[in-house]
C-alpha atoms as a PDB file:
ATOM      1  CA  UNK A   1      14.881  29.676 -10.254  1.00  0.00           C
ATOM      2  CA  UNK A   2      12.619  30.541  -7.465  1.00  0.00           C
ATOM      3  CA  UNK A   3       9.364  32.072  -8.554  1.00  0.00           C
ATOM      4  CA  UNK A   4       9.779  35.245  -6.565  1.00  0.00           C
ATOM      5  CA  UNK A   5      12.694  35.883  -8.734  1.00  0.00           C
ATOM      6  CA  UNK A   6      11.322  35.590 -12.013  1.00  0.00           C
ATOM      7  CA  UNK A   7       8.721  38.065 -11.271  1.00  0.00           C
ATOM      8  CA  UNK A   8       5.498  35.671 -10.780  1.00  0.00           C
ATOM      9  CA  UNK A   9       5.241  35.685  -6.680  1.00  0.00           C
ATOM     10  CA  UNK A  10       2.124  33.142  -5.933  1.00  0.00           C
ATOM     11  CA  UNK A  11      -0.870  34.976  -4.517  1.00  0.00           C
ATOM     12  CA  UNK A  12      -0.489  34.828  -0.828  1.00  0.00           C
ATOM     13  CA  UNK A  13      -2.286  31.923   1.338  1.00  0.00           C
ATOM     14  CA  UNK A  14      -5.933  33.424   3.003  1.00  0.00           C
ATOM     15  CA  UNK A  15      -6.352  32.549   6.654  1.00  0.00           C
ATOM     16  CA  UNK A  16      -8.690  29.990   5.926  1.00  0.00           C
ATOM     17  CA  UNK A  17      -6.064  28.192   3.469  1.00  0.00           C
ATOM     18  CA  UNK A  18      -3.639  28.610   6.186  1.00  0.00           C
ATOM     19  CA  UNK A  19      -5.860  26.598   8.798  1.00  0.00           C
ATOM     20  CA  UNK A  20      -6.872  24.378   6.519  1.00  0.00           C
ATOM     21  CA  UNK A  21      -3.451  23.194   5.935  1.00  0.00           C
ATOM     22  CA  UNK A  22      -2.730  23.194   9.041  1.00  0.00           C
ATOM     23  CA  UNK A  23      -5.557  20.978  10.121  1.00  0.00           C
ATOM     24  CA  UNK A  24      -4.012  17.760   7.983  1.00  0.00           C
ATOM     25  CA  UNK A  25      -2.138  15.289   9.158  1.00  0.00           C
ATOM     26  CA  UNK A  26       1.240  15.505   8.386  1.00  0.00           C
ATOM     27  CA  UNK A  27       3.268  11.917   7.056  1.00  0.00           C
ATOM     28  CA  UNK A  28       6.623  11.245   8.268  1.00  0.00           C
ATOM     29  CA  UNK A  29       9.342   9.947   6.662  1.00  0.00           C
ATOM     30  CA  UNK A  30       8.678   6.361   7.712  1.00  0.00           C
ATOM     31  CA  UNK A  31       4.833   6.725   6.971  1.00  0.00           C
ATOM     32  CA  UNK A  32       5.492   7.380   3.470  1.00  0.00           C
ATOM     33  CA  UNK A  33       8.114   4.548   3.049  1.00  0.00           C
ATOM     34  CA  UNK A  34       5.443   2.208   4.064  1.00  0.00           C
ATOM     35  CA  UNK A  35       3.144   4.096   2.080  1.00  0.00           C
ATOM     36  CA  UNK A  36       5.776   3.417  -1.041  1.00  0.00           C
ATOM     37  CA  UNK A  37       5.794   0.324   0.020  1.00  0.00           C
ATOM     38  CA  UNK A  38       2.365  -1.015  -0.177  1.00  0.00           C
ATOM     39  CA  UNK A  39       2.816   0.228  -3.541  1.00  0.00           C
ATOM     40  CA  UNK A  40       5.624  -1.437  -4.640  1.00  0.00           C
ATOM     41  CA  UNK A  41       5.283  -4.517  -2.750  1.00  0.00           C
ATOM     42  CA  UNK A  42       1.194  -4.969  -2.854  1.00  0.00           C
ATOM     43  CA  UNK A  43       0.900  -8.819  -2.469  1.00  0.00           C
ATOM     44  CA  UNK A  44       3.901  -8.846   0.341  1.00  0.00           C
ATOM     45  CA  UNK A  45       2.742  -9.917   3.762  1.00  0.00           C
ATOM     46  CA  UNK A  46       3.528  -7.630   6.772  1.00  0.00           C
ATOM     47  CA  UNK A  47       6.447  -9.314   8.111  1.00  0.00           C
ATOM     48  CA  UNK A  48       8.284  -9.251   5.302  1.00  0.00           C
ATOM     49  CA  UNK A  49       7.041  -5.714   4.763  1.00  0.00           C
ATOM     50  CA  UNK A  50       8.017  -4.606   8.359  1.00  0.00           C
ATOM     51  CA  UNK A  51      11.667  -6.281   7.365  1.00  0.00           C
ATOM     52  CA  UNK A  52      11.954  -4.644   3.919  1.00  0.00           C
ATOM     53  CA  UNK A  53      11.770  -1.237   6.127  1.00  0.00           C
ATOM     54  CA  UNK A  54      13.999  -2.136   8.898  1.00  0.00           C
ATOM     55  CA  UNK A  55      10.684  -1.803  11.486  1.00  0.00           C
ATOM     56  CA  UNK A  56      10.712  -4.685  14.531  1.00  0.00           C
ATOM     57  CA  UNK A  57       7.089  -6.246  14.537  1.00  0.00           C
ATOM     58  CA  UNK A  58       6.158  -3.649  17.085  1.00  0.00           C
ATOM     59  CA  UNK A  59       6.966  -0.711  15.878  1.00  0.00           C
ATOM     60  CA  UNK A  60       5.694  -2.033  12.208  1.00  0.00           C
ATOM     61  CA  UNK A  61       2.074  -2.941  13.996  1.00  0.00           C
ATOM     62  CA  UNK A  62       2.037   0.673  15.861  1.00  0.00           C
ATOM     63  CA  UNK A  63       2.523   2.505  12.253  1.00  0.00           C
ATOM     64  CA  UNK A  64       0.394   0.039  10.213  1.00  0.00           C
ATOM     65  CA  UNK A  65      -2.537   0.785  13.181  1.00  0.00           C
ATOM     66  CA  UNK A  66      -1.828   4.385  12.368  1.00  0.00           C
ATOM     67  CA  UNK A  67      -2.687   4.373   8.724  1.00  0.00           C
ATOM     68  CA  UNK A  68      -5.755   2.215   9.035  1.00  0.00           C
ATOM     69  CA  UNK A  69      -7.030   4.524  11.370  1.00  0.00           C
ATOM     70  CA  UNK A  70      -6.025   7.389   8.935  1.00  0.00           C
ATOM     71  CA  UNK A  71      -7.756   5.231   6.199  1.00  0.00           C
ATOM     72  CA  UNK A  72      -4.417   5.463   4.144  1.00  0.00           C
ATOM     73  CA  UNK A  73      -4.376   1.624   3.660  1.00  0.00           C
ATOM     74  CA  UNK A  74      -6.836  -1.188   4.158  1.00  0.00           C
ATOM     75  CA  UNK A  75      -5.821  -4.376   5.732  1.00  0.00           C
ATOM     76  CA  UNK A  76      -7.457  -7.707   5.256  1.00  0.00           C
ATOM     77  CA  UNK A  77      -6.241 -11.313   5.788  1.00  0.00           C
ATOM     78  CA  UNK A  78      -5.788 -13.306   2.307  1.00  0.00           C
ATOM     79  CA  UNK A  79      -5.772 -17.325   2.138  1.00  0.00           C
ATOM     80  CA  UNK A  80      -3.075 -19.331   0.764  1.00  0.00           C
ATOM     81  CA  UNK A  81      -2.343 -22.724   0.415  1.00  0.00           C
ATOM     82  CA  UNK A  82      -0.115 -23.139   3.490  1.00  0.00           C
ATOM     83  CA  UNK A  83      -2.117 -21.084   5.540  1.00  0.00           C
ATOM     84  CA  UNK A  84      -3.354 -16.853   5.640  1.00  0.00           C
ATOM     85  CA  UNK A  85      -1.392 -13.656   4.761  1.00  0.00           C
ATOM     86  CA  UNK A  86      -1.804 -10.311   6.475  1.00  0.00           C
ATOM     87  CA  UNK A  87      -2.192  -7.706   3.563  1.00  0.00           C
ATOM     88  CA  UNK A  88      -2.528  -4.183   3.251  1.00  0.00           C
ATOM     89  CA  UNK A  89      -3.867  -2.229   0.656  1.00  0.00           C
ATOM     90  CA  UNK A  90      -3.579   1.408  -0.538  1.00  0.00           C
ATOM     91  CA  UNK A  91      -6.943   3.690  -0.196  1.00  0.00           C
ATOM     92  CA  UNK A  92      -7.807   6.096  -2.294  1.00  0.00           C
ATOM     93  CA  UNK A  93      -6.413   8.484   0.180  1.00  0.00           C
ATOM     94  CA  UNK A  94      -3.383   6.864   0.658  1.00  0.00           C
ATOM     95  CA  UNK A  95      -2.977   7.198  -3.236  1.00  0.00           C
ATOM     96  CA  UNK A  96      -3.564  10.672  -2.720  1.00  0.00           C
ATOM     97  CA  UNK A  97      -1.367  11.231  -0.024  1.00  0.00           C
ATOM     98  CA  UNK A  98       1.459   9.584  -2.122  1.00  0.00           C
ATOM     99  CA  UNK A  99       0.762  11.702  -5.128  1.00  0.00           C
ATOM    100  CA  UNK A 100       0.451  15.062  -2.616  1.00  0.00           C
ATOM    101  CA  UNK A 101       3.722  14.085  -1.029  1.00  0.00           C
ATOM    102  CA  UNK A 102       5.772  13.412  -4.462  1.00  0.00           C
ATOM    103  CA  UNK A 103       4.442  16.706  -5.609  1.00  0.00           C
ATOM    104  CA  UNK A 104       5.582  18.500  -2.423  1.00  0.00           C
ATOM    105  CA  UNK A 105       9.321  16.880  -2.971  1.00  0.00           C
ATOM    106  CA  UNK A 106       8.915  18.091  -6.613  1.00  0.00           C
ATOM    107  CA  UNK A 107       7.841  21.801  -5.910  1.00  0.00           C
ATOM    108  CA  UNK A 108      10.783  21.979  -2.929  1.00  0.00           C
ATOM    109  CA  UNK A 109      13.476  20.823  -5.494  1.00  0.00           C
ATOM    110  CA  UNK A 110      12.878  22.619  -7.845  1.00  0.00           C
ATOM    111  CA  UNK A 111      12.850  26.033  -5.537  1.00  0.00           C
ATOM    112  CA  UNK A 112      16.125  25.075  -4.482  1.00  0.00           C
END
């Protein structure tokens, strides 16, 4: 049941809330599969990460740039026996931005 019909509209968004929400980045799809991912799958390398989600190295290194730069995930380059793994981490704000976007699926479902 949609809010609206049971009588409790939300207070409408101020200008300033509006902008603001405007003003953060948005995450794709395939942003928050890798997102997922790195959850999921933290010890996994980034070939075998890129595989998992169906990305070709280039396109894999092009979104994994992206969400260092957004500070989403930290990457760092772990030793092993038989020689060094490329891993990435979740940030805080990539934790965040997981949590935000599961709420977001939550809140549209259940208006539908």
């Amino acid at each position: 049941m949609l809010l609206e019909e049971a009588g409790e509209a939300p207070e409408p968004y101020t200008d300033e809330q509006v902008l603001h929400r405007l003003s953060e980045p948005t995450l794709g799809p395939t942003s928050l599969a890798f997102l997922t991912d790195v959850r999921d799958y933290p010890e996994s390398g980034v070939a075998a990460r890129y595989k998992r989600l169906g990305l070709s190295a280039r396109q894999g290194q092009k979104l994994k740039n992206k969400l260092v730069q957004q500070e989403l995930i930290d990457e760092r380059d772990e030793h092993t026996q038989t020689g060094r793994l490329k891993v990435v981490r979740l940030t805080e704000q990539g934790r965040g931005a997981l949590s935000e976007s599961r709420l977001k699926h939550v809140r549209l479902t259940y208006s539908l």
